[in-house]
Structures are given as C-alpha cells and as structure tokens.
C-alpha atoms as a PDB file:
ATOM      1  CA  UNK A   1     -27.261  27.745   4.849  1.00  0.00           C
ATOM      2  CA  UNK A   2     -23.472  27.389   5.424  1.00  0.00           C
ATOM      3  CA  UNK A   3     -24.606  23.569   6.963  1.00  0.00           C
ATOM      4  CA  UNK A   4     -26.671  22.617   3.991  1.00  0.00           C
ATOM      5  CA  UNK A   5     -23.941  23.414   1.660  1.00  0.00           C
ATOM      6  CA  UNK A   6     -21.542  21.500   3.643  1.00  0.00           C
ATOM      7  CA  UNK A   7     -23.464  18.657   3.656  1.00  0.00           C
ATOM      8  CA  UNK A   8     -24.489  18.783  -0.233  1.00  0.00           C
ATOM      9  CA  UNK A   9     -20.596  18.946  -0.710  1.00  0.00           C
ATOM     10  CA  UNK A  10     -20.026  15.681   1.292  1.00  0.00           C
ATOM     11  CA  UNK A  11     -22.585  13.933  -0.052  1.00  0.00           C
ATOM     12  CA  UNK A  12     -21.460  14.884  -3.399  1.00  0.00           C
ATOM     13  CA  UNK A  13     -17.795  13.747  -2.572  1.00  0.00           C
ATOM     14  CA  UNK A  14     -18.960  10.395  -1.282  1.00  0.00           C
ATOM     15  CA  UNK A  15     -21.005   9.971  -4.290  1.00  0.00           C
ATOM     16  CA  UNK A  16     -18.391  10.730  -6.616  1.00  0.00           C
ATOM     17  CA  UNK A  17     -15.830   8.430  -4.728  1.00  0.00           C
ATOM     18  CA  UNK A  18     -18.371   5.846  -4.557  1.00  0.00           C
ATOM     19  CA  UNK A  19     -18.376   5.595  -8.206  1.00  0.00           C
ATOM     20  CA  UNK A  20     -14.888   5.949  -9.224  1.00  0.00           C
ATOM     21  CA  UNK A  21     -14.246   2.133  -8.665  1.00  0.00           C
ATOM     22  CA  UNK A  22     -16.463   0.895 -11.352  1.00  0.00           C
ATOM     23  CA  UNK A  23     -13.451   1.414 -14.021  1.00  0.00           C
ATOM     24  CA  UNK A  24     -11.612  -0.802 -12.038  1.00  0.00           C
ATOM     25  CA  UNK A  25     -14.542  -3.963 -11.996  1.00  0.00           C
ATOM     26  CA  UNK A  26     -13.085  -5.218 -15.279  1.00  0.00           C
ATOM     27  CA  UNK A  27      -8.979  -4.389 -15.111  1.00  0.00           C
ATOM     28  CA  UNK A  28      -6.651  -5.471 -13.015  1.00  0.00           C
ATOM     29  CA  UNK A  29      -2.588  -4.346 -12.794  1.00  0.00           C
ATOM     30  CA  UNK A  30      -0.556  -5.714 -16.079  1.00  0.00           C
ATOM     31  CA  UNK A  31       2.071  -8.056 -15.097  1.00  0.00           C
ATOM     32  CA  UNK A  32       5.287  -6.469 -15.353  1.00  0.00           C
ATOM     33  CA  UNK A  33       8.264  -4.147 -13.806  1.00  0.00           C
ATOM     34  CA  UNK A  34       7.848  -0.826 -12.747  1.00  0.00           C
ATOM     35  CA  UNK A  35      10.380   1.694 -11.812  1.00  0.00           C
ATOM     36  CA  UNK A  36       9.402   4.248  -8.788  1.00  0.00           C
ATOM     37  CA  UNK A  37      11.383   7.527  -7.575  1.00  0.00           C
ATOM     38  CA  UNK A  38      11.272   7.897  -3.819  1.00  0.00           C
ATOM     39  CA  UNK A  39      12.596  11.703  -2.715  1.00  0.00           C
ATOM     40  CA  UNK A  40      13.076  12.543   0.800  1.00  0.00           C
ATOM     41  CA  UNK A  41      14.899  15.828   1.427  1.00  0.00           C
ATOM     42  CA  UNK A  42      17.933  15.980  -0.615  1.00  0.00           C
ATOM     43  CA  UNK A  43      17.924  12.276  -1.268  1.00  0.00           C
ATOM     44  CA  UNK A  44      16.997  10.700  -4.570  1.00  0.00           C
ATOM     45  CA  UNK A  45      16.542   7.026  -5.227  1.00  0.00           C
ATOM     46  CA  UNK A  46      14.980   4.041  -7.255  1.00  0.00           C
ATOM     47  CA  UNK A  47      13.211   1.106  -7.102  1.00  0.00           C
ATOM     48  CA  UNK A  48      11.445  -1.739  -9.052  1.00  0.00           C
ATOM     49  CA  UNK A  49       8.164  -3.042  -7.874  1.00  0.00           C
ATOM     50  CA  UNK A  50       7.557  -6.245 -10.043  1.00  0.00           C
ATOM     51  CA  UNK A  51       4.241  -8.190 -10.322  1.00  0.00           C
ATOM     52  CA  UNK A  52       3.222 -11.335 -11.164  1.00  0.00           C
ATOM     53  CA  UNK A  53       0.194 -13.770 -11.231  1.00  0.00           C
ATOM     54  CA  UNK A  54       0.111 -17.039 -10.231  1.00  0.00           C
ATOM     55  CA  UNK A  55      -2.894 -19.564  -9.924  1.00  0.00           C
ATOM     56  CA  UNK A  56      -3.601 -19.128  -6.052  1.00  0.00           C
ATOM     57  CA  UNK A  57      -1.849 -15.905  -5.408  1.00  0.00           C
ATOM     58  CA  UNK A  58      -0.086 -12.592  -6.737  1.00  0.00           C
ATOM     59  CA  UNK A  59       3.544 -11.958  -5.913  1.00  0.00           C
ATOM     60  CA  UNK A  60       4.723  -8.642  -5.406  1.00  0.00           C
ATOM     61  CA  UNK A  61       8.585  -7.896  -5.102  1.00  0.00           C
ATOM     62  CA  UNK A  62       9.806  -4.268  -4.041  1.00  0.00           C
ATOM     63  CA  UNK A  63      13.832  -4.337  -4.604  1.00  0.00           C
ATOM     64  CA  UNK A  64      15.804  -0.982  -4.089  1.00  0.00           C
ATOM     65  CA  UNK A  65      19.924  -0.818  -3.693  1.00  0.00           C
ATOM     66  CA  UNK A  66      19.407  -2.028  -0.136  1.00  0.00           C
ATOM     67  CA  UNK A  67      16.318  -4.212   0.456  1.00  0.00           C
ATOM     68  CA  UNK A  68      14.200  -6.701  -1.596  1.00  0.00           C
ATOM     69  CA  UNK A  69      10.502  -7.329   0.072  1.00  0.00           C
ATOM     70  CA  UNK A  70       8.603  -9.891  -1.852  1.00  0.00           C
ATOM     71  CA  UNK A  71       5.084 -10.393  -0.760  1.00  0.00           C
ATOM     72  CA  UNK A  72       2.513 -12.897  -1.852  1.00  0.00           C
ATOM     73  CA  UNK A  73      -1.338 -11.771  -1.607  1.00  0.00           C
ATOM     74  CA  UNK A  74      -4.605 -13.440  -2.107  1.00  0.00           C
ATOM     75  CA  UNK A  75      -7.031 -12.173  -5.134  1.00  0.00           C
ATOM     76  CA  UNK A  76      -8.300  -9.088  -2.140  1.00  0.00           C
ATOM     77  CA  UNK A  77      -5.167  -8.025  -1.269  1.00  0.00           C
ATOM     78  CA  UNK A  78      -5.069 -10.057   1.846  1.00  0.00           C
ATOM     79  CA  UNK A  79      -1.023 -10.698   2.816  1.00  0.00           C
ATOM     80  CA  UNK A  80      -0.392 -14.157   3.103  1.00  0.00           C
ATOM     81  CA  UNK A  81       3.418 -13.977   3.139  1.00  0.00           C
ATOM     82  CA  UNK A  82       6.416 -11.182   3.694  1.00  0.00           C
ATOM     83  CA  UNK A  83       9.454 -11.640   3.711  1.00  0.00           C
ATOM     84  CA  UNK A  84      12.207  -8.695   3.740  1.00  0.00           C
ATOM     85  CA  UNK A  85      16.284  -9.398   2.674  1.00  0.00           C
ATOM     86  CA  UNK A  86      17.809  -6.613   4.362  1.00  0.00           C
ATOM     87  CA  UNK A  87      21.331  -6.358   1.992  1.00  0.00           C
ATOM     88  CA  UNK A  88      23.263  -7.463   5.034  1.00  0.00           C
ATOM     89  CA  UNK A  89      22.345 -11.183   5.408  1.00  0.00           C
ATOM     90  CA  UNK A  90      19.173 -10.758   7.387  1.00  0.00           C
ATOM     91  CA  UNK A  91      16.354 -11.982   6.622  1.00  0.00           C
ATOM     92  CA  UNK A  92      12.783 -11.473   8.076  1.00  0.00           C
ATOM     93  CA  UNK A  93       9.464 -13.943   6.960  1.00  0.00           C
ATOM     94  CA  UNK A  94       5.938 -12.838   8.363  1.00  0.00           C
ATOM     95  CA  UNK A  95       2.982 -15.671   7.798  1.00  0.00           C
ATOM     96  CA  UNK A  96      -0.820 -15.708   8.595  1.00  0.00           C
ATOM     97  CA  UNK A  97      -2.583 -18.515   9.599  1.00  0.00           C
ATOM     98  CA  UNK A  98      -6.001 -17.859  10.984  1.00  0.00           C
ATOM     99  CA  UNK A  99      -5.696 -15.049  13.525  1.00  0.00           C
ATOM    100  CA  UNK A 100      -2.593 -15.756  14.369  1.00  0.00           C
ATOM    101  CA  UNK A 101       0.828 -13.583  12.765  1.00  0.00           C
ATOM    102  CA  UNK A 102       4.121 -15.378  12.809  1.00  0.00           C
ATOM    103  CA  UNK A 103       7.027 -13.512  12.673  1.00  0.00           C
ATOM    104  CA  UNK A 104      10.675 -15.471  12.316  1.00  0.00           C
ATOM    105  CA  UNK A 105      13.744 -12.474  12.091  1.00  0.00           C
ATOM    106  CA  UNK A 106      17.228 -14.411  11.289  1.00  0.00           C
ATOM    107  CA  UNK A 107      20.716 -12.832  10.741  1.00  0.00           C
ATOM    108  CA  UNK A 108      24.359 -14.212  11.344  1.00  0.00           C
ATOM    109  CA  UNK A 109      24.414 -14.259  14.568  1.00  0.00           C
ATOM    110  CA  UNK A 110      21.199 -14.397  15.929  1.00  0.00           C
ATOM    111  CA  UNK A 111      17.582 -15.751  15.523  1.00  0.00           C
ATOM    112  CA  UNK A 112      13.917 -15.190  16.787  1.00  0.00           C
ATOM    113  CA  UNK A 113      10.566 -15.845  16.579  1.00  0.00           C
ATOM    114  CA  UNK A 114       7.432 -13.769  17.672  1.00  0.00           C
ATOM    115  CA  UNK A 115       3.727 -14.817  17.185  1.00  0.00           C
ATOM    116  CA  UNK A 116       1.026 -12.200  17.486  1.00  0.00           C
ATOM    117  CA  UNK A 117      -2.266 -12.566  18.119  1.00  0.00           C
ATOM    118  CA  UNK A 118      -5.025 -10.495  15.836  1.00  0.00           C
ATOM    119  CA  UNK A 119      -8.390 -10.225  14.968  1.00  0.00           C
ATOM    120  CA  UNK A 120     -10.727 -10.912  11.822  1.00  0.00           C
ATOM    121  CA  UNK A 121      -9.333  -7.687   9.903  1.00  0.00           C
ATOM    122  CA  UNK A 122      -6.880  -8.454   6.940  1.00  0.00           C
ATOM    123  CA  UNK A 123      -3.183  -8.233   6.847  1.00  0.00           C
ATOM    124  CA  UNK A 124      -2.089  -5.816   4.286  1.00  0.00           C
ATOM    125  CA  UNK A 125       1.452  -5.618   3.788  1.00  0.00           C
ATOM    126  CA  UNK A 126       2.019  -4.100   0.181  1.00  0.00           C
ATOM    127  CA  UNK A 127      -0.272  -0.816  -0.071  1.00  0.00           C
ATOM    128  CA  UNK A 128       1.176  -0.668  -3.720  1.00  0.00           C
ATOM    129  CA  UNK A 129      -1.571  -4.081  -3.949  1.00  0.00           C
ATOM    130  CA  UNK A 130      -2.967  -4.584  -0.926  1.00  0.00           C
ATOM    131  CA  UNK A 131      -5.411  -1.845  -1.549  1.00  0.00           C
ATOM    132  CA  UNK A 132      -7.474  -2.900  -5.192  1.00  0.00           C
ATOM    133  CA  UNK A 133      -9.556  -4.813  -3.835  1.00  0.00           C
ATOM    134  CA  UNK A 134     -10.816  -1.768  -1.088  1.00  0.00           C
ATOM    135  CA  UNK A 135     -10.844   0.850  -4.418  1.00  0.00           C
ATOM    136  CA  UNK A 136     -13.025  -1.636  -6.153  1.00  0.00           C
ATOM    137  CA  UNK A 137     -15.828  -1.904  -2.763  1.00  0.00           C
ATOM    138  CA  UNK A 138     -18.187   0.173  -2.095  1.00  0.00           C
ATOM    139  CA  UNK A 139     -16.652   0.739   1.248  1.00  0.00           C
ATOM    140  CA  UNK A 140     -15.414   4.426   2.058  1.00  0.00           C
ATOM    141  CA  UNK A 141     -12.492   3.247   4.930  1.00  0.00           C
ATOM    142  CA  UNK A 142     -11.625   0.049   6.322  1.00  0.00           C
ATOM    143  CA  UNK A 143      -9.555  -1.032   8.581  1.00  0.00           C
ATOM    144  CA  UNK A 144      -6.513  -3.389   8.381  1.00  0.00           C
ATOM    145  CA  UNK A 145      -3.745  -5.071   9.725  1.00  0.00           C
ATOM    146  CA  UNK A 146       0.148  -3.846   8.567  1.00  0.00           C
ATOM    147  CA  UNK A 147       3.603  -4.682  10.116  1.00  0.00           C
ATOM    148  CA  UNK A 148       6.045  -2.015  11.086  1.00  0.00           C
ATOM    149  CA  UNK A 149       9.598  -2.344   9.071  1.00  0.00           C
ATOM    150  CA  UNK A 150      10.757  -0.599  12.253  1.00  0.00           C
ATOM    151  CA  UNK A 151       9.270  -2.503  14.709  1.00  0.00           C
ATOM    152  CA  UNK A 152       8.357  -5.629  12.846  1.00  0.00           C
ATOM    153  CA  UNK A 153       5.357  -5.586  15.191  1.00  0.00           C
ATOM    154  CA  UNK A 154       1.475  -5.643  13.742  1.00  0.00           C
ATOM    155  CA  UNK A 155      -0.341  -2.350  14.102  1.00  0.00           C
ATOM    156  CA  UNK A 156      -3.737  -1.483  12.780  1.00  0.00           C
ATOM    157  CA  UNK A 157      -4.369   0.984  10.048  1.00  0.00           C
ATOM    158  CA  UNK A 158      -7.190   2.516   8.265  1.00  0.00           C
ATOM    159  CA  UNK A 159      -7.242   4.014   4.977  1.00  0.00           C
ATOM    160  CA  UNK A 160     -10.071   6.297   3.473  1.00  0.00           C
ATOM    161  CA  UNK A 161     -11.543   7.262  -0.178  1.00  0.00           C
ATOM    162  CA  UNK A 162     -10.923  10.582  -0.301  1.00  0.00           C
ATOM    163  CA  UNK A 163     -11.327  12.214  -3.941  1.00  0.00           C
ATOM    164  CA  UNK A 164     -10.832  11.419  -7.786  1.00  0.00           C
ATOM    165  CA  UNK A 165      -7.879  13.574  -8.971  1.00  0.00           C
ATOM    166  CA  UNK A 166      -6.026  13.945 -12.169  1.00  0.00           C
ATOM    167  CA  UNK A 167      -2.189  13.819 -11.587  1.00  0.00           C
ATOM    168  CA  UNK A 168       0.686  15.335 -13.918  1.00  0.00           C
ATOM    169  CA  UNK A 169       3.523  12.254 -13.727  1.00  0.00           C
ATOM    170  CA  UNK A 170       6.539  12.251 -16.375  1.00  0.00           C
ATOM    171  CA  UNK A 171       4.315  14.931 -18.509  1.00  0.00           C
ATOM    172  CA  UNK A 172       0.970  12.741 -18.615  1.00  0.00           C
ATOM    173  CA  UNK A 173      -1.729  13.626 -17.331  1.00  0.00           C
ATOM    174  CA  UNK A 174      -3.589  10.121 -15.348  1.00  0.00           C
ATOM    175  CA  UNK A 175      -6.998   9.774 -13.602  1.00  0.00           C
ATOM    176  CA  UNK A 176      -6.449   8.882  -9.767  1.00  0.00           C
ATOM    177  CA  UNK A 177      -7.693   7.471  -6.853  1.00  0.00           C
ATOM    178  CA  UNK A 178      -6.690   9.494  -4.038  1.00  0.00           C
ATOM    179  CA  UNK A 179      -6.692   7.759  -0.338  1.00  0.00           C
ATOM    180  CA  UNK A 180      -5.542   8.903   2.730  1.00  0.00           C
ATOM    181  CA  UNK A 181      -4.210   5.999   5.334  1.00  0.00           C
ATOM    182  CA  UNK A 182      -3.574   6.497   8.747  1.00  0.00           C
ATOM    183  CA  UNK A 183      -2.732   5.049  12.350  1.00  0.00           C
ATOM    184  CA  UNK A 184      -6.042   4.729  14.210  1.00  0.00           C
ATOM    185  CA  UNK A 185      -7.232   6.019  17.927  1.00  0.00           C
ATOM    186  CA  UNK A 186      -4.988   7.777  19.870  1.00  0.00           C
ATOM    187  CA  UNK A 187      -2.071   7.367  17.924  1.00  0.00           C
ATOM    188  CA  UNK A 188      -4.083   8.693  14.583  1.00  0.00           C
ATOM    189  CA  UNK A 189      -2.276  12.455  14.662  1.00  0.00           C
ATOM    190  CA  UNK A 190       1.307  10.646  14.452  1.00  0.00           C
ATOM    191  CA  UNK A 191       1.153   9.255  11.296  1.00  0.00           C
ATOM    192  CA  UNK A 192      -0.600   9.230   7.975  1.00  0.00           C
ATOM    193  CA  UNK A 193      -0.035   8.767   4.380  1.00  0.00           C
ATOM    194  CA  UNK A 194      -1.552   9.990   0.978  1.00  0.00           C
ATOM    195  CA  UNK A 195      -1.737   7.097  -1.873  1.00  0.00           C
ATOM    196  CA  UNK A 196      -2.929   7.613  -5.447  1.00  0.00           C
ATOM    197  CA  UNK A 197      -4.063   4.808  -7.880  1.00  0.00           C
ATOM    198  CA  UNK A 198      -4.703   4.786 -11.471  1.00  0.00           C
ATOM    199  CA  UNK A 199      -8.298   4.679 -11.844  1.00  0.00           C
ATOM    200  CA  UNK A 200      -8.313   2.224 -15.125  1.00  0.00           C
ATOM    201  CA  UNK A 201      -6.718  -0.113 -12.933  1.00  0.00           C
ATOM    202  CA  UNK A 202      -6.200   0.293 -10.009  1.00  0.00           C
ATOM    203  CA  UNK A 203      -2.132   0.670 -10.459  1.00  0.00           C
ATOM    204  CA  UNK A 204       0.186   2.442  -7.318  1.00  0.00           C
ATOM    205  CA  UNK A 205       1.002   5.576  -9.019  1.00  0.00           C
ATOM    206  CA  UNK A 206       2.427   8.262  -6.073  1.00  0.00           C
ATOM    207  CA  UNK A 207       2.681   8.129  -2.460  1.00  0.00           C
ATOM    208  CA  UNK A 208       2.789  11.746   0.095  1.00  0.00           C
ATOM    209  CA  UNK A 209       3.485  11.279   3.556  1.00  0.00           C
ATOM    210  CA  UNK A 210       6.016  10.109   6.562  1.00  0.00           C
ATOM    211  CA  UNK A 211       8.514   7.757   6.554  1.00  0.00           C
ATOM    212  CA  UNK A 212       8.789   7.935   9.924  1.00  0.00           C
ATOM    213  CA  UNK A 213       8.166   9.877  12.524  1.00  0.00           C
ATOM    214  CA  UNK A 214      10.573  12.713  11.306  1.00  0.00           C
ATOM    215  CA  UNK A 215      11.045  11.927   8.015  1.00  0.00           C
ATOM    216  CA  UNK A 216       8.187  12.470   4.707  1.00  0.00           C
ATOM    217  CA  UNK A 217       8.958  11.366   1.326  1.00  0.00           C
ATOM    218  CA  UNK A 218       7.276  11.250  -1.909  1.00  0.00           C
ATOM    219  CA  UNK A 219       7.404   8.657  -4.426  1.00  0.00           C
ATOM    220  CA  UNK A 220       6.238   8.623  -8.042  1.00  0.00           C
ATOM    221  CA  UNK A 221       5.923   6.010 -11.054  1.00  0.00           C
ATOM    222  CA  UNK A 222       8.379   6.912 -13.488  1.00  0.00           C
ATOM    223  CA  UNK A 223       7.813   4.125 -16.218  1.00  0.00           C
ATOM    224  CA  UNK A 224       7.055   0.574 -16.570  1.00  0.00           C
ATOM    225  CA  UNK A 225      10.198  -0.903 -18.044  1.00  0.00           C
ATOM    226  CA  UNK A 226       9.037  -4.475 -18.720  1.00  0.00           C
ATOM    227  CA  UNK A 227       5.993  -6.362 -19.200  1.00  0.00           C
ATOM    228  CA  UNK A 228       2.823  -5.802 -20.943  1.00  0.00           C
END
C-alpha cells in the first residue's frame, strides 16, 4: 500500500508541475529594473537586474556595488554572450559559437584566452532568464551548460521542476515555480540551488542555496523600480 501511495503522489506532482507552465505560453518578463536583496549570514546587500528586448536577442544586466554582468540570450534562454566588469578594471567576455566556448579574461596587467570545447546542450548563464523557456516545456529536468564566476571554466548543470508554491515576498502573496538546480554525477552532493519563478510569467522571484562551497545565501525580489 505504502508503494502505491508513493507512486500516486509522484505522479500527481509531475502532473501538477507539468501543467503549471501553461500560464506562462502567453507572458513573457516586462521590460524593466528590478531591485533584489541577497542575505548571506550577517551580510545584507542590493542589486538591479535590468531587462530589455531587442529584435534578435534579450539583454540581461545584473549590477551590484561591485560587479556588473550583462548577458545577451536568444528567445530560449540560450547564452550567446557574458561578459563580467569586476569594479577593479577587469573585465571577462564568454562567446558561443557552435560547440565551441571562448573565454577572453583582461585586467591591467595581464591578458588570456581559453577556448573550451562542449557538446549540443545550451549555455545558460543568467538562471534569472536562462530558465523560461525550460518552465514553459514540458520537460521535467534538463541539462545545461553554465560558467563558474570562480573558475570561469564551463561545468554542466541540471535543474528540475519540482512543485508549484505560493510565496509571501514584501507582504504579497505570488504563485511560484519552484526548481531545484544542481551539479551533476559525482559532484551532484556538492552543490545545488533552489529557484522560484512567478508563474504568470515566468519572472526570477527568490533564490535558496550555496554560494559556494561554504557559503548559502538567499535572495528575494523586493520591487520593480522602473519599467512597465
């Protein structure tokens, strides 16, 4: 009995997730300027994650007290450019072409250039976009592409439809997406990450999870402060 019922739950969850991205079919993420909290211990901070459309791609640009990130991405969230301004005069640009991931890292004193060789999966840089497209599928996981900030090295990913939720953020209560992302294979128990979208549309509402290997943080929407 306790096997049936199991099963009749998952079934139930996969059904339910399966049908959560049908409010999304017709929406998409209004233009505009958000403002994010990130907490991580004691620490407090902001930042502004700012999208806008363009005829042949959507640019995304992440810009805290320290680093701006500005990422361009194809209508299915595939990354076709990153490029990171570290607040010091560095500067880092990752491209796709084909299979193959260029990345150039310049700074005062130095400069390199490292190409990597992947496979057919997509590079997904900004999870805050990147990840529409895979709410809207009838997919339950796939598997993906990302660059470490750390490293600046390609690893692969794989993130997971895991329930519809309803989340309390700045005293408003907003339908969600929850999925889970993680590292894959062996290295799957080292890291992993929680992400919740708005349901209407798909929009990066609250992240759970590590920073790094020691570190976890949580960061929530707080308000859009321009745009539609």
């Amino acid at each position: 009995m306790k096997v049936y019922h199991f099963l009749f739950l998952t079934l139930l969850l996969f059904s339910t997730v399966s049908k959560l991205p049908a409010a999304l079919m017709h929406s998409k993420i209004p233009e505009g300027v958000y403002r994010y909290q990130k907490m991580s211990g004691e620490e407090k901070g902001d930042f502004l994650w700012t999208l806008r459309y363009y005829p042949e791609f959507a640019e995304i640009i992440v810009h805290d007290q320290e680093t701006t990130m500005i990422n361009r991405c194809e209508g299915d969230g595939k990354t076709l450019y990153w490029e990171v301004q570290d607040g010091s005069g560095g500067t880092t640009i990752a491209r796709r072409s084909g299979n193959s991931l260029t990345v150039q890292m310049q700074n005062s004193e130095s400069s390199q250039e490292q190409t990597y060789q992947l496979d057919q999966r997509p590079w997904f840089q900004p999870f805050s976009y990147s990840l529409r497209p895979f709410l809207i599928s009838e997919a339950q996981s796939i598997s993906f592409w990302t660059i470490r900030q750390d490293k600046m090295k390609p690893v692969v990913l794989e993130a997971t439809k895991q329930s519809f939720e309803t989340l309390l953020l700045q005293g408003s209560e907003i339908e969600a997406i929850k999925v889970e992302v993680r590292l894959t294979g062996f290295f799957a128990p080292f890291w992993r990450g929680t992400y919740w979208y708005r349901s209407s549309d798909g929009l990066f509402l609250k992240y759970e999870g590590m920073v790094s290997i020691q570190d976890r943080a949580e960061i929530e929407l707080v308000e859009q402060v321009a745009g539609r």
